[in-house]
Protein backbone atom coordinates (compact mmCIF):
# COMPACT_ATOMS: atom_id res chain seq x y z
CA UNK A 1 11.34 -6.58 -39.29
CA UNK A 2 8.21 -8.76 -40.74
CA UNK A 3 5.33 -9.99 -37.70
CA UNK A 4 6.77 -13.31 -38.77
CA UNK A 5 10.37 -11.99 -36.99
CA UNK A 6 8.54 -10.04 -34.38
CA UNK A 7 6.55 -13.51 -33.45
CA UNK A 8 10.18 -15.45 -33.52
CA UNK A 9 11.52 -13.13 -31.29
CA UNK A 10 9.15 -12.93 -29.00
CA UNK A 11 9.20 -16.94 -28.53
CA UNK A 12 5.35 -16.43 -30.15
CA UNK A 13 3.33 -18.42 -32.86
CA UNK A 14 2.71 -16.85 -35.70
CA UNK A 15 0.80 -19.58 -37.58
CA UNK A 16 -1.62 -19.81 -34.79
CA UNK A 17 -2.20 -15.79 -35.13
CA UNK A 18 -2.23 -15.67 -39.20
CA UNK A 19 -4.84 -18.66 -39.34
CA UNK A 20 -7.24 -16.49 -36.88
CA UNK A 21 -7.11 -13.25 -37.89
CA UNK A 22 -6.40 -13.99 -41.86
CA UNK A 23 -4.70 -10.90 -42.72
CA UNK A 24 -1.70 -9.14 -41.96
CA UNK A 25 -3.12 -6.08 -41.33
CA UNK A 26 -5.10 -7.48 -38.33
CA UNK A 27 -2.21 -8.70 -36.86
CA UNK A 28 -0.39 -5.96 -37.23
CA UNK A 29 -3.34 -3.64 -35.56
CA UNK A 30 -3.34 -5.73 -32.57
CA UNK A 31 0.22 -6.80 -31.99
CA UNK A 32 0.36 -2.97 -31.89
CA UNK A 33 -2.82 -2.04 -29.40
CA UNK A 34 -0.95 -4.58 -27.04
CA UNK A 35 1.60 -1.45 -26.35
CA UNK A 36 -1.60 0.39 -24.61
CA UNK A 37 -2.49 -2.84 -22.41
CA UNK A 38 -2.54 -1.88 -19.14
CA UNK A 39 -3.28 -5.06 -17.32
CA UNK A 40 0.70 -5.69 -16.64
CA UNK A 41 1.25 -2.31 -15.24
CA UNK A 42 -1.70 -2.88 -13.09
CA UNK A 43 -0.83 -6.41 -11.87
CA UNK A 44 2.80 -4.92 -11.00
CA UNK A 45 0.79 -2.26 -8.61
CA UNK A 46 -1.54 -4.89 -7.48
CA UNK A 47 1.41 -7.39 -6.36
CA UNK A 48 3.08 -4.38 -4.43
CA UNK A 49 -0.13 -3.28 -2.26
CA UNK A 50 -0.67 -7.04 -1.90
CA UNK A 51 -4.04 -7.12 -3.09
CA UNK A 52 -4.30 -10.57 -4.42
CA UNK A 53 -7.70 -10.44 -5.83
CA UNK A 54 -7.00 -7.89 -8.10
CA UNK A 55 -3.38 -9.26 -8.62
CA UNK A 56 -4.98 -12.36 -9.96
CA UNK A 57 -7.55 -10.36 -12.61
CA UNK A 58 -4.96 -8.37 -13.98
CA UNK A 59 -2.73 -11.61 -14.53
CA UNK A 60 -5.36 -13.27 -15.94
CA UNK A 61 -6.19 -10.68 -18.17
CA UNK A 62 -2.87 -10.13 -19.35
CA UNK A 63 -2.88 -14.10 -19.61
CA UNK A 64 -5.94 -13.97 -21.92
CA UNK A 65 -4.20 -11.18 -24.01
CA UNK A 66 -1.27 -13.27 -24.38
CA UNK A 67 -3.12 -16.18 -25.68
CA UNK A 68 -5.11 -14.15 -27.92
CA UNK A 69 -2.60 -13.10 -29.57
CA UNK A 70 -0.29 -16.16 -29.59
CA UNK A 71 2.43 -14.59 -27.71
CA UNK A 72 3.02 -18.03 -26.18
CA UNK A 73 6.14 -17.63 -24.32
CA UNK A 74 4.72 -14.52 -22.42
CA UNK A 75 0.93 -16.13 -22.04
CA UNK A 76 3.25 -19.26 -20.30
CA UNK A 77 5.26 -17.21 -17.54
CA UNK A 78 1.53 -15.20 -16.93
CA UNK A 79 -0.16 -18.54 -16.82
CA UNK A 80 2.39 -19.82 -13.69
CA UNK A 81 1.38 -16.80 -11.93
CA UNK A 82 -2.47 -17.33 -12.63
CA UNK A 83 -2.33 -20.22 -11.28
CA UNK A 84 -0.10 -19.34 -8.02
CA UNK A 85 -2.40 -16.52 -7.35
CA UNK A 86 -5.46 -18.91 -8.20
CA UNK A 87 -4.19 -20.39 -4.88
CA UNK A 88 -3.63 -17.70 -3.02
CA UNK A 89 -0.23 -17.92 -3.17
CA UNK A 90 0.80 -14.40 -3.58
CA UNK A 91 4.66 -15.15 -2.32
CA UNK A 92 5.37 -17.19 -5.01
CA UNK A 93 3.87 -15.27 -7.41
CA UNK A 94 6.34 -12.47 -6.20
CA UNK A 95 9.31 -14.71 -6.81
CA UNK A 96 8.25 -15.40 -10.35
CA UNK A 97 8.01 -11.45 -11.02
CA UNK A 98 11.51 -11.55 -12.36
CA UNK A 99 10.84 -13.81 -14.81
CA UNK A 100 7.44 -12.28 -16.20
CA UNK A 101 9.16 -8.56 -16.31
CA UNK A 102 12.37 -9.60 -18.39
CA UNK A 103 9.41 -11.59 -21.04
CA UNK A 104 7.07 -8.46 -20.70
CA UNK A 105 10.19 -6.23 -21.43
CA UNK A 106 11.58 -8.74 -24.60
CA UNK A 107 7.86 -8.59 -26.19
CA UNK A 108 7.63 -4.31 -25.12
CA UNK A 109 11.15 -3.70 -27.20
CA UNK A 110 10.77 -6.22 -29.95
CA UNK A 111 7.03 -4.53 -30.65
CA UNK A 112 8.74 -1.07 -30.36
CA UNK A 113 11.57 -2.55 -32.78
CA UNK A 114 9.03 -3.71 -35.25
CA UNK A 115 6.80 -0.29 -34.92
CA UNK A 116 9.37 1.84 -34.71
CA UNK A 117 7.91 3.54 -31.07
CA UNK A 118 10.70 6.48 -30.86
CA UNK A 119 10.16 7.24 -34.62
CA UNK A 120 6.39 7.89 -34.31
C-alpha cells in the first residue's frame, strides 16, 4: 500500500499533506508517530469519568492532529465532538462516541496495514 492508498482509505487528503510536508518521507514519519498519539485514548477515559474539561482538550487535540495531518474524515467526526463539548454538552458527545471509535479504528488498521504493525 502507497500513503496515496492509505490517505484514500482513510477518507483523508493526500494533496493537502504532500503540498505541506514536500516529501514522502515526512509523511510517512508522521502518518506513523500518529500510532503513539495518545490524545484518543485519553479523551475515551476522560468521557467515562465525565470530566468534560479534559474531555474537550483531548478532543481538540486529537482534532488538531487530525487536521495536521489531513486525515479529514477523522478531524470531521472529532470536530462534532469539539464543538458539543465546547458547549458543555457532554451527553451528546457520548452518543457520537460510536461514530468517532469505528473512524479512529478504520485510520488505526489502515496505518497498521500500510506499516505493517504485527510484522515489526
Amino acid at each position: 500500500m502507497t500513503l496515496e492508498e492509505l490517505y484514500r482509505e482513510i477518507g483523508g487528503n493526500y494533496q493537502s499533506i504532500s503540498e505541506r510536508l514536500r516529501k514522502e518521507e515526512r509523511i510517512k514519519k508522521f502518518v506513523l508517530l500518529f500510532l503513539k498519539d495518545t490524545s484518543y485514548q485519553t479523551y475515551i477515559q476522560k468521557i467515562k469519568e465525565e470530566e468534560t474539561e479534559e474531555a474537550f482538550r483531548a478532543i481538540h487535540t486529537l482534532k488538531g492532529v487530525c487536521m495536521n495531518l489531513s486525515f479529514d474524515e477523522l478531524y470531521q467526526v472529532a470536530n462534532e465532538s469539539t464543538e458539543l463539548l465546547r458547549t458543555g454538552n457532554l451527553q451528546k458527545a457520548v452518543k457520537k462516541l460510536p461514530a468517532l471509535e469505528k473512524c479512529y479504528e478504520k485510520h488505526i488498521q489502515t496505518i497498521c496495514a500500510y506499516a505493517d504493525c504485527n510484522g515489526e
